[in-house]
PDB file of N, CA and C in Angstrom:
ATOM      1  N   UNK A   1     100.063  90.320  99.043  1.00  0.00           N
ATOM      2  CA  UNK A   1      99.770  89.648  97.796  1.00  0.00           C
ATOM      3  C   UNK A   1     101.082  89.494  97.032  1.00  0.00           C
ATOM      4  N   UNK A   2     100.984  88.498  96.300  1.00  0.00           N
ATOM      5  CA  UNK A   2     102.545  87.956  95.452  1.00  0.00           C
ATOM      6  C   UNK A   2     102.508  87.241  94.044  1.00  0.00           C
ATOM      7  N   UNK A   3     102.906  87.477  93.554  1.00  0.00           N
ATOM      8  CA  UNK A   3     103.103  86.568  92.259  1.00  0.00           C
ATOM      9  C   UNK A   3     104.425  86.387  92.163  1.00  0.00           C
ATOM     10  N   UNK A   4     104.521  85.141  91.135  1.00  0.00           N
ATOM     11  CA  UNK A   4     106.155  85.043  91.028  1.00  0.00           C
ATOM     12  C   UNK A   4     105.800  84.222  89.758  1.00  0.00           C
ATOM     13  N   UNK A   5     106.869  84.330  88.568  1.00  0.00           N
ATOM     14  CA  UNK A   5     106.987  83.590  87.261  1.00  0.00           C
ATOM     15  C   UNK A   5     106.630  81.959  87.370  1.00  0.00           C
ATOM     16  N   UNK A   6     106.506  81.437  88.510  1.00  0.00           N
ATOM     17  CA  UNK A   6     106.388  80.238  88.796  1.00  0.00           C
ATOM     18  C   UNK A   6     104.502  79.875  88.785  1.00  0.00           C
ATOM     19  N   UNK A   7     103.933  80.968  88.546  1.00  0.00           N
ATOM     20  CA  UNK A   7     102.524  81.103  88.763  1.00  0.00           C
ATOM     21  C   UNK A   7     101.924  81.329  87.565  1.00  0.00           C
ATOM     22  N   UNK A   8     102.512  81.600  87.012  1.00  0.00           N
ATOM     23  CA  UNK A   8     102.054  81.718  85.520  1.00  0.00           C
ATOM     24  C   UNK A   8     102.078  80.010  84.533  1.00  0.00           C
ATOM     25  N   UNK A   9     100.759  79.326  84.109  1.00  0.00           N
ATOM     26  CA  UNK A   9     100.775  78.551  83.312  1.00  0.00           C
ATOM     27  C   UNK A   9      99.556  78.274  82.623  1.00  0.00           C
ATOM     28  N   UNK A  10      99.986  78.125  81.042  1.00  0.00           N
ATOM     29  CA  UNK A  10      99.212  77.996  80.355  1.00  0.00           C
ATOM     30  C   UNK A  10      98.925  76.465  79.609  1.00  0.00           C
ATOM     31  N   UNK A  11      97.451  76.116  79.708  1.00  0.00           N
ATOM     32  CA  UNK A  11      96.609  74.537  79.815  1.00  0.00           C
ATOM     33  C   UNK A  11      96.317  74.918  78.460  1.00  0.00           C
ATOM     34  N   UNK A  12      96.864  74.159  77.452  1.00  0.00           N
ATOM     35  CA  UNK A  12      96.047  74.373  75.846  1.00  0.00           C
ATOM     36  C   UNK A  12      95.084  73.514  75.536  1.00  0.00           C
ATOM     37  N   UNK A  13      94.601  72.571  75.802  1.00  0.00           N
ATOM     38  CA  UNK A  13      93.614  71.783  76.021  1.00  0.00           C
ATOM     39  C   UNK A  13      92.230  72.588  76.441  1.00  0.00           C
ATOM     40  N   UNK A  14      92.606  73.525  77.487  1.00  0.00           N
ATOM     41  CA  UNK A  14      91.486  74.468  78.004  1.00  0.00           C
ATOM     42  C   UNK A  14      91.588  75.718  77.483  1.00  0.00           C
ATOM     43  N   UNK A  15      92.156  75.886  76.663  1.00  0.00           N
ATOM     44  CA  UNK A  15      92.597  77.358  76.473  1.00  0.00           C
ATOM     45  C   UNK A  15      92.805  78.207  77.035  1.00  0.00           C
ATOM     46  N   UNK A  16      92.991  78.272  78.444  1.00  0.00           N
ATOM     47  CA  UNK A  16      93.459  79.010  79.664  1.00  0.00           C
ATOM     48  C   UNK A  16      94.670  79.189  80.021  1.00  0.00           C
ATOM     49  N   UNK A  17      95.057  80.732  80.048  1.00  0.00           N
ATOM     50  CA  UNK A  17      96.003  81.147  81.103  1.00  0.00           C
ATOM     51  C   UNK A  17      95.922  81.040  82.730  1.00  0.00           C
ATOM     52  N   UNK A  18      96.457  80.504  83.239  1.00  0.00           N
ATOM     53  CA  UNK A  18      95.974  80.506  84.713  1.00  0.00           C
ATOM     54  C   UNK A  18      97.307  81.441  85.794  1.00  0.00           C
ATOM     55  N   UNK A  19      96.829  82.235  86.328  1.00  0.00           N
ATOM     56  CA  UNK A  19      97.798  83.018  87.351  1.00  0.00           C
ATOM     57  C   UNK A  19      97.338  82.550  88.695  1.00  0.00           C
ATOM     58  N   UNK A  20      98.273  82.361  89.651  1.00  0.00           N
ATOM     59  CA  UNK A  20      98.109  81.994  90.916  1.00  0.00           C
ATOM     60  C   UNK A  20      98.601  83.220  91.836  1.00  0.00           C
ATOM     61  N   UNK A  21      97.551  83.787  93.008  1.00  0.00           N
ATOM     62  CA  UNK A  21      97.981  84.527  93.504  1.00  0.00           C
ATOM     63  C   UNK A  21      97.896  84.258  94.502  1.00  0.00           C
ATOM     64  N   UNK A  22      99.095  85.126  95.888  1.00  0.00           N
ATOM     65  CA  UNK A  22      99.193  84.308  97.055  1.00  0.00           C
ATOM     66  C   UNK A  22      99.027  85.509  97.865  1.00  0.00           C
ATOM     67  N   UNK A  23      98.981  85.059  99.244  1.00  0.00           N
ATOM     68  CA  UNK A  23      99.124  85.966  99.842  1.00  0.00           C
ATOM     69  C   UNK A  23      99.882  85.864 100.953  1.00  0.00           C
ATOM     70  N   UNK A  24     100.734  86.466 100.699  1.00  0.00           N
ATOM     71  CA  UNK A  24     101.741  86.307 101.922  1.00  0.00           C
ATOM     72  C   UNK A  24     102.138  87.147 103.080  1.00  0.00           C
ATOM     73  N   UNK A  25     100.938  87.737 103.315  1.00  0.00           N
ATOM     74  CA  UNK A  25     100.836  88.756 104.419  1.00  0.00           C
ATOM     75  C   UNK A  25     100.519  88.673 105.485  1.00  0.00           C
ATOM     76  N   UNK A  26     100.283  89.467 106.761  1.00  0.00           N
ATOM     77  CA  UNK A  26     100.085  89.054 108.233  1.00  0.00           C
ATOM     78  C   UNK A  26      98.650  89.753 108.337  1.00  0.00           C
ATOM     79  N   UNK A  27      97.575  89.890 107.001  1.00  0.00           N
ATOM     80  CA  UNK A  27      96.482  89.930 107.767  1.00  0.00           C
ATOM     81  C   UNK A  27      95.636  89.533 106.229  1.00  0.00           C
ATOM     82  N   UNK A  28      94.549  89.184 106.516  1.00  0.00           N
ATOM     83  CA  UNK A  28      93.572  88.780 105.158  1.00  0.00           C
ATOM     84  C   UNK A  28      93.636  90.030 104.266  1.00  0.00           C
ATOM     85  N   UNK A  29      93.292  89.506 103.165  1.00  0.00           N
ATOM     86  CA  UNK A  29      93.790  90.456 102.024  1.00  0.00           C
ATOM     87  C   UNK A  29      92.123  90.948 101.529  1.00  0.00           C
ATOM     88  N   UNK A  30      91.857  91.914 101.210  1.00  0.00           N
ATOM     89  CA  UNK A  30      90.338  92.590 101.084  1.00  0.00           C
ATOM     90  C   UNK A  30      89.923  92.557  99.478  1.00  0.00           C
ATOM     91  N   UNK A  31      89.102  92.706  98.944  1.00  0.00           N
ATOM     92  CA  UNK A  31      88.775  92.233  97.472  1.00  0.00           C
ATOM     93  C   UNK A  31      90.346  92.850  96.859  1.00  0.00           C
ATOM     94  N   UNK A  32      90.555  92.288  95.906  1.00  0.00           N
ATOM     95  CA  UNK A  32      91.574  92.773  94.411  1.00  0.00           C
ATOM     96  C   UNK A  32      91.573  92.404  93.259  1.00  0.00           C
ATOM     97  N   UNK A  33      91.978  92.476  92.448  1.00  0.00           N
ATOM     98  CA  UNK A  33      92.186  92.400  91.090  1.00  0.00           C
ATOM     99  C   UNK A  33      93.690  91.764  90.480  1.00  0.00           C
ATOM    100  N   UNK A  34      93.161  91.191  89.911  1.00  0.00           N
ATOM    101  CA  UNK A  34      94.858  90.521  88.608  1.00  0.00           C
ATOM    102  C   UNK A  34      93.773  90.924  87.450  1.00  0.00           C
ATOM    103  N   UNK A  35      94.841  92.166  86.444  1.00  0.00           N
ATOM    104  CA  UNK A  35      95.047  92.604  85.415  1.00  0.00           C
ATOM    105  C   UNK A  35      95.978  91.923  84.381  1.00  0.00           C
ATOM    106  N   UNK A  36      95.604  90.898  83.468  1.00  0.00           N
ATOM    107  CA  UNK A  36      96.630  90.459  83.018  1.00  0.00           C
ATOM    108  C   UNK A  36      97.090  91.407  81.292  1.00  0.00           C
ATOM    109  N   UNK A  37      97.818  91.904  80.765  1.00  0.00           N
ATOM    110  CA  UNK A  37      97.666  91.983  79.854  1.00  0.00           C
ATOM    111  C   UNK A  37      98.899  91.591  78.394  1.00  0.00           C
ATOM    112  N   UNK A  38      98.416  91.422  77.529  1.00  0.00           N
ATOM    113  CA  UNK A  38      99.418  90.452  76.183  1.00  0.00           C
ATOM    114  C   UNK A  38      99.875  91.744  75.662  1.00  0.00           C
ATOM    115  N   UNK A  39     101.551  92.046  76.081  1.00  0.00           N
ATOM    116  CA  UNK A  39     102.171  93.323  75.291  1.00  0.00           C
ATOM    117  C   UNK A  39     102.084  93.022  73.825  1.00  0.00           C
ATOM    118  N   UNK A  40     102.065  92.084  73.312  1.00  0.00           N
ATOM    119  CA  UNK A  40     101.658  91.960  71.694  1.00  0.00           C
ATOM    120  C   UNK A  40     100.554  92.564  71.060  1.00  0.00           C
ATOM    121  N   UNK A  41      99.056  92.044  71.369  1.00  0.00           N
ATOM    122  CA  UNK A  41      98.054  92.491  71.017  1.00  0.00           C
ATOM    123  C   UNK A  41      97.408  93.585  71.933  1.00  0.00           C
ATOM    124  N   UNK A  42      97.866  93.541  72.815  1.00  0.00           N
ATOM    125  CA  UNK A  42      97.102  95.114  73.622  1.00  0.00           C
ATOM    126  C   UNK A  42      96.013  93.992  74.658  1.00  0.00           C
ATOM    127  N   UNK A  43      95.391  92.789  74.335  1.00  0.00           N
ATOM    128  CA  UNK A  43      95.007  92.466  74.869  1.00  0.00           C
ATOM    129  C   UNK A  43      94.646  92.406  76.318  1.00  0.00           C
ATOM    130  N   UNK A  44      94.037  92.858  77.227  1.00  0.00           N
ATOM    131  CA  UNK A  44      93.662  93.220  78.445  1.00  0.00           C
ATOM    132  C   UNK A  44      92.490  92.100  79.323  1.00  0.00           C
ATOM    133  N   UNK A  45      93.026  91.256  80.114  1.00  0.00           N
ATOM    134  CA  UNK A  45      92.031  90.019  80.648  1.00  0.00           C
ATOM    135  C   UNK A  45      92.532  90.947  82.157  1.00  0.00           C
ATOM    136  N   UNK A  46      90.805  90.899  82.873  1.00  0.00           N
ATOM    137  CA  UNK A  46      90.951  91.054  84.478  1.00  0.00           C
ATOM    138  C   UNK A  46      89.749  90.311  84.983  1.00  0.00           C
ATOM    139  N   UNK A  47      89.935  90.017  86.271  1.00  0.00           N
ATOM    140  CA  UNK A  47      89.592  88.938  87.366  1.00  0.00           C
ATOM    141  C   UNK A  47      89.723  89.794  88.637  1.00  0.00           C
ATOM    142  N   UNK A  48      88.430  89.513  89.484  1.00  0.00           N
ATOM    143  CA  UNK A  48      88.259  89.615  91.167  1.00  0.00           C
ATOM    144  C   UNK A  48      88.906  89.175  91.691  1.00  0.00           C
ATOM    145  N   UNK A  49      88.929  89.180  92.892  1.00  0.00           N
ATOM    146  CA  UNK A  49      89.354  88.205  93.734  1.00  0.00           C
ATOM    147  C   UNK A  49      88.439  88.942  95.412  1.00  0.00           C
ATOM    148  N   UNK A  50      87.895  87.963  95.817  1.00  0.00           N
ATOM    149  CA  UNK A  50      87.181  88.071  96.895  1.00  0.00           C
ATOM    150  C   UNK A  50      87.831  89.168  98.526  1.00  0.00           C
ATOM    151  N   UNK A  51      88.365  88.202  98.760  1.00  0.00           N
ATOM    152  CA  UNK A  51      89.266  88.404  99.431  1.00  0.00           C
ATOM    153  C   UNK A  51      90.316  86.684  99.586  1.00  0.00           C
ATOM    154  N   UNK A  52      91.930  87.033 100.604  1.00  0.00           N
ATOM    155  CA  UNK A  52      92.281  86.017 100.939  1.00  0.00           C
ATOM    156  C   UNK A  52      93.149  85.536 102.139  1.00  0.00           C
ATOM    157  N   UNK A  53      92.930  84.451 103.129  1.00  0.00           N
ATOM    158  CA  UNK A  53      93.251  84.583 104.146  1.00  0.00           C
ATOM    159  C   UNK A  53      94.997  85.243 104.151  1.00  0.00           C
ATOM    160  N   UNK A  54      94.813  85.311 105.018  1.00  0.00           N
ATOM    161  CA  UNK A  54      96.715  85.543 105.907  1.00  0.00           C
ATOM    162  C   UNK A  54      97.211  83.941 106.128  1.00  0.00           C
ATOM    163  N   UNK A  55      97.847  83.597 105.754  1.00  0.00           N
ATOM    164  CA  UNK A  55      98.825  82.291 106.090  1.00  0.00           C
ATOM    165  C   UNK A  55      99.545  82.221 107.458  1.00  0.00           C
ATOM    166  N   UNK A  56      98.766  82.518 108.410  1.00  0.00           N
ATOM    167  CA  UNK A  56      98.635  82.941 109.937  1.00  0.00           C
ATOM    168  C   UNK A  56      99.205  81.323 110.625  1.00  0.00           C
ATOM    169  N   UNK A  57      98.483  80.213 109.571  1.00  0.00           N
ATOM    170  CA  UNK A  57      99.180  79.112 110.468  1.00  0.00           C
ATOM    171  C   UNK A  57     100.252  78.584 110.016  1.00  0.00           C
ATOM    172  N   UNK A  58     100.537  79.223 108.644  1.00  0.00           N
ATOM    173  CA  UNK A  58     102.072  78.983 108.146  1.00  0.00           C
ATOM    174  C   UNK A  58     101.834  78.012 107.354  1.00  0.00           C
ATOM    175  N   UNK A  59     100.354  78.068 106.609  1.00  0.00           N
ATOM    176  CA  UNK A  59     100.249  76.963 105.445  1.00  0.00           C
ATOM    177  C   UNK A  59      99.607  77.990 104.289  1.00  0.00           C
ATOM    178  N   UNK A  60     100.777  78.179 103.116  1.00  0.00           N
ATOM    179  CA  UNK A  60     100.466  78.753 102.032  1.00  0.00           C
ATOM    180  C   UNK A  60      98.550  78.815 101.407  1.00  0.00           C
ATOM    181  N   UNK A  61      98.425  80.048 101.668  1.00  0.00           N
ATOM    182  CA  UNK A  61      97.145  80.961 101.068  1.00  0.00           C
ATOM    183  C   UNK A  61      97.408  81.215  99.899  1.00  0.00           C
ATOM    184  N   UNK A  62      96.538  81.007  98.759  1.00  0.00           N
ATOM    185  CA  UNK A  62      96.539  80.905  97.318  1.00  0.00           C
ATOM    186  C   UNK A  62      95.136  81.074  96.768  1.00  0.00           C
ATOM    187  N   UNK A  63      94.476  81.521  95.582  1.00  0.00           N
ATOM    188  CA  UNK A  63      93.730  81.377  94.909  1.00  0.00           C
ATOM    189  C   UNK A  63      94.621  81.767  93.104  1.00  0.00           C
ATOM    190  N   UNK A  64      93.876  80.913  92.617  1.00  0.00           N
ATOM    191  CA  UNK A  64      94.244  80.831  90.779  1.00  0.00           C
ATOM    192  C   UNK A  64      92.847  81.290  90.250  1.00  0.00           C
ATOM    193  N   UNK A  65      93.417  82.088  89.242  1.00  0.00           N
ATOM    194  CA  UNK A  65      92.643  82.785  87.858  1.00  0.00           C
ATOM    195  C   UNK A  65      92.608  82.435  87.057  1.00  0.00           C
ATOM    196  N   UNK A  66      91.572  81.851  85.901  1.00  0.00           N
ATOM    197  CA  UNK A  66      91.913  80.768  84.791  1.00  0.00           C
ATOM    198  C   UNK A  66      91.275  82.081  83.665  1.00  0.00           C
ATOM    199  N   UNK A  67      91.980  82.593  82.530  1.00  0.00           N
ATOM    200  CA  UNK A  67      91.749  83.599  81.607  1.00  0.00           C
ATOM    201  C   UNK A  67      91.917  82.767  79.952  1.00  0.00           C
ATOM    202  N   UNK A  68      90.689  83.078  79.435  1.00  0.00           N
ATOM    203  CA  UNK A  68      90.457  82.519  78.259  1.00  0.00           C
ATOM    204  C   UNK A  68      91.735  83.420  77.048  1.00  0.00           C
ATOM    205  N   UNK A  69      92.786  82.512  76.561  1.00  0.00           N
ATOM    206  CA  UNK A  69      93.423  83.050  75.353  1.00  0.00           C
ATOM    207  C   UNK A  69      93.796  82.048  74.556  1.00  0.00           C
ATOM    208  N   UNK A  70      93.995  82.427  73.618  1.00  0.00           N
ATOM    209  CA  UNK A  70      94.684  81.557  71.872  1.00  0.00           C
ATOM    210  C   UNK A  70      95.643  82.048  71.813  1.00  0.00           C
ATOM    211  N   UNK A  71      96.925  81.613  71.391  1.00  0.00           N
ATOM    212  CA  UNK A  71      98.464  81.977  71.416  1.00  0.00           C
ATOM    213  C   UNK A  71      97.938  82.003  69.975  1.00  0.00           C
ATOM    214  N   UNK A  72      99.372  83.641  69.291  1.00  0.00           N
ATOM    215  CA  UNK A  72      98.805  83.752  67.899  1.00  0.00           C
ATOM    216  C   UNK A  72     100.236  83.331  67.202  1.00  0.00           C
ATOM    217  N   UNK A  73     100.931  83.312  68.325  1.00  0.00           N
ATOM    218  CA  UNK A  73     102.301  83.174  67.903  1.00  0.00           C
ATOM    219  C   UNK A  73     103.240  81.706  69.071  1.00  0.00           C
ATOM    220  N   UNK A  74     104.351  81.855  69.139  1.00  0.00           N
ATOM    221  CA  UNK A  74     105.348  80.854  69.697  1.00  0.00           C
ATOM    222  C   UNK A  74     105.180  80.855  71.447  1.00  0.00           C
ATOM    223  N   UNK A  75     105.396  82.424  71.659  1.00  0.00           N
ATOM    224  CA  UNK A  75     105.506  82.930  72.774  1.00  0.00           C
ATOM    225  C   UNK A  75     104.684  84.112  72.785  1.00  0.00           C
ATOM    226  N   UNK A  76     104.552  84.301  73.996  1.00  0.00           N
ATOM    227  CA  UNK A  76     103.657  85.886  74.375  1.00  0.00           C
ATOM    228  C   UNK A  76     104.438  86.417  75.651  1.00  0.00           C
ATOM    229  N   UNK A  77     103.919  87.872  75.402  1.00  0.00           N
ATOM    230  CA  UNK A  77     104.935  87.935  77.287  1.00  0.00           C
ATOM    231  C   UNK A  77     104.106  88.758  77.585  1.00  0.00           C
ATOM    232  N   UNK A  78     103.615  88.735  78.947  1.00  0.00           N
ATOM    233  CA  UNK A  78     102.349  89.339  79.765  1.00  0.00           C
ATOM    234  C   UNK A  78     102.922  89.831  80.775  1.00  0.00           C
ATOM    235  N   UNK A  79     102.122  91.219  81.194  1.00  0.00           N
ATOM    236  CA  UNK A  79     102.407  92.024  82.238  1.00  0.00           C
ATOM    237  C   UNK A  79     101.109  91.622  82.792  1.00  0.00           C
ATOM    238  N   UNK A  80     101.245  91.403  84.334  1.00  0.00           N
ATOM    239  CA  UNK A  80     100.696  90.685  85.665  1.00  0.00           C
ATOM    240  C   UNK A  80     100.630  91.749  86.645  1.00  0.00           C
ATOM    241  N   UNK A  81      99.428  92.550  87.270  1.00  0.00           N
ATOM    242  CA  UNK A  81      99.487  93.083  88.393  1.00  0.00           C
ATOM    243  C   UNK A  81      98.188  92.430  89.566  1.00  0.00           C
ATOM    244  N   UNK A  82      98.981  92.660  90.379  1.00  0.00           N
ATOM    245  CA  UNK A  82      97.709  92.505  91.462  1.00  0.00           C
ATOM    246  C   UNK A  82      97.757  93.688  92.057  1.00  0.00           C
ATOM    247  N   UNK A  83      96.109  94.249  91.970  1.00  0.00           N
ATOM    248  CA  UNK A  83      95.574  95.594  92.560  1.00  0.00           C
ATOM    249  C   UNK A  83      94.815  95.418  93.516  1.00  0.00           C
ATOM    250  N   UNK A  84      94.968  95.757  95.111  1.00  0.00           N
ATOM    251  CA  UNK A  84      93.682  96.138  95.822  1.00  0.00           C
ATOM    252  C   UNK A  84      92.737  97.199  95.483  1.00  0.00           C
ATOM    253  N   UNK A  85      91.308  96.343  95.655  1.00  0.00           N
ATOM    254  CA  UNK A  85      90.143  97.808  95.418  1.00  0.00           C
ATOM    255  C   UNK A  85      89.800  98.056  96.377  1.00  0.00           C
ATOM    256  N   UNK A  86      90.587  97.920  97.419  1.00  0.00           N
ATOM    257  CA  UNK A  86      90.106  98.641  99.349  1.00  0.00           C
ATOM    258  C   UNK A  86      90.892  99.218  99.661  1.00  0.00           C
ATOM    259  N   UNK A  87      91.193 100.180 100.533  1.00  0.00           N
ATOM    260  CA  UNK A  87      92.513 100.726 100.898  1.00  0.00           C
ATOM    261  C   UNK A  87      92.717  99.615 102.122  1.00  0.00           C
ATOM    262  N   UNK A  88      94.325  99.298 101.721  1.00  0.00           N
ATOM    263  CA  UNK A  88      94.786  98.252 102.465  1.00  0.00           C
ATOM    264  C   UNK A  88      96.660  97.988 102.383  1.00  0.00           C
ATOM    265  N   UNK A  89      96.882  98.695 103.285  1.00  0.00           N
ATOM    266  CA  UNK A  89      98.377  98.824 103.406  1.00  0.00           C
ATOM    267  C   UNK A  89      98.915  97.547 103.040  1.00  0.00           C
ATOM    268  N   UNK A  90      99.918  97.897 102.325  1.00  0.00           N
ATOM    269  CA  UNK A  90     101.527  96.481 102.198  1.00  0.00           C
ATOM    270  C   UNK A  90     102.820  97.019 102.628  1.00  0.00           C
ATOM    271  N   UNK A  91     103.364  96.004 102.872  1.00  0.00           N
ATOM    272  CA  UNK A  91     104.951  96.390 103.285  1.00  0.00           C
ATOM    273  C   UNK A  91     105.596  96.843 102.053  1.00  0.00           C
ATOM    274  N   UNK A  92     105.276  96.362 101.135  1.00  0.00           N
ATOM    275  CA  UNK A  92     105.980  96.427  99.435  1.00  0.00           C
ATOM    276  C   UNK A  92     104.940  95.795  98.574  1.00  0.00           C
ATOM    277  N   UNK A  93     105.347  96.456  97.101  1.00  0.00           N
ATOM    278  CA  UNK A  93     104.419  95.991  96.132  1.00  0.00           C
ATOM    279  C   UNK A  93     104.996  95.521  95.191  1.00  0.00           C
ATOM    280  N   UNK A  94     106.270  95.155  95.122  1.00  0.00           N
ATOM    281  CA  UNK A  94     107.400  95.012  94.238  1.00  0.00           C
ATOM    282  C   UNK A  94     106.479  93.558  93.483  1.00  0.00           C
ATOM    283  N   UNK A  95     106.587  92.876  94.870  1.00  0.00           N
ATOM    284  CA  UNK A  95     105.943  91.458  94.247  1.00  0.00           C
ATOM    285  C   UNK A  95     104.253  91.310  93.805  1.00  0.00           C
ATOM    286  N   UNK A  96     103.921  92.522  93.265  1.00  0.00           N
ATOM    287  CA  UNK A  96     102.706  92.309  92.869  1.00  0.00           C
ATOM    288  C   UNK A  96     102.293  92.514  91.322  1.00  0.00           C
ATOM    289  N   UNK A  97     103.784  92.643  90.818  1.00  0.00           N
ATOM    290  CA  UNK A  97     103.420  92.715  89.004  1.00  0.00           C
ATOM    291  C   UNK A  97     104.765  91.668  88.805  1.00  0.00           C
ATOM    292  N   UNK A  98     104.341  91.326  87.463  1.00  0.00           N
ATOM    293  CA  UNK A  98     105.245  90.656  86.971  1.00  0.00           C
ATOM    294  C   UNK A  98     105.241  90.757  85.249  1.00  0.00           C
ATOM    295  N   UNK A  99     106.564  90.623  84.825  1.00  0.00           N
ATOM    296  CA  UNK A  99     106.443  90.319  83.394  1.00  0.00           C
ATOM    297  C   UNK A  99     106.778  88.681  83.055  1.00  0.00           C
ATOM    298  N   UNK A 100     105.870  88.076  82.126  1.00  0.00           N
ATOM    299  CA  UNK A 100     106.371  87.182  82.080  1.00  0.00           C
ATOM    300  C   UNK A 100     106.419  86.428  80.630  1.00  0.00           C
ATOM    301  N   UNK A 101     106.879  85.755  79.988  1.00  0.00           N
ATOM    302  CA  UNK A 101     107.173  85.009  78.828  1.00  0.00           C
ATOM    303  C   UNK A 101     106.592  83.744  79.145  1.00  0.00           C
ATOM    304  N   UNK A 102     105.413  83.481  78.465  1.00  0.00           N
ATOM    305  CA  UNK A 102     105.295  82.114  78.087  1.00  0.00           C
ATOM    306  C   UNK A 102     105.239  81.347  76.825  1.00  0.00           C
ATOM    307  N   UNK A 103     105.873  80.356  76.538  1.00  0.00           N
ATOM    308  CA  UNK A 103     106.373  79.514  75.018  1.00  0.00           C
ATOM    309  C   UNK A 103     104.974  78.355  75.471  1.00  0.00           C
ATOM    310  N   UNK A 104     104.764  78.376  73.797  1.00  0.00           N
ATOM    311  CA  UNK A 104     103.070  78.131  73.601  1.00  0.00           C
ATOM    312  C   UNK A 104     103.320  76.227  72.810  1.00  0.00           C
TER     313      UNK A 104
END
């Protein structure tokens, strides 16, 4: 599983944050979680995720999270994790949180 600052975007029209998560591993990924939360307000948004294939034929595996927020200010900056709720080995987890800044 992966995130990267490039996955993070926010639709003001819909009022949605949307995170895209990938998976870039050599076997399907088992249910998990994206925890998003707004270091400003304490705010705390989380989302399932089923499971998601392995990119086995070398065509990018993805699912997006669309999270209801109102910017109260210019910018916000959100801490991003993706959690498995199965036990399910990774090579690294480096790429599974992120901080990120988005200008509103």
């Amino acid at each position: 599983m992966a995130i990267g600052p490039e996955d993070i975007e926010y639709h003001e029209r819909w009022g949605l944050l949307f995170v895209t998560v990938h998976n870039i591993g050599a076997v399907k990924a088992e249910e998990f979680e994206v925890v998003v939360t707004d270091t400003e307000s304490g705010k705390i948004m989380r989302a399932v995720g089923s499971e998601l294939d392995a990119p086995l034929d070398l065509t990018p595996k993805r699912t997006r999270f669309g999270f209801q927020f109102q910017p109260s200010n210019e910018t916000h900056t959100f801490d991003i994790e993706i959690n498995s709720l199965k036990a399910q080995p990774e090579i690294g987890t480096r790429n599974n949180v992120l901080t990120a800044t988005v200008e509103f």
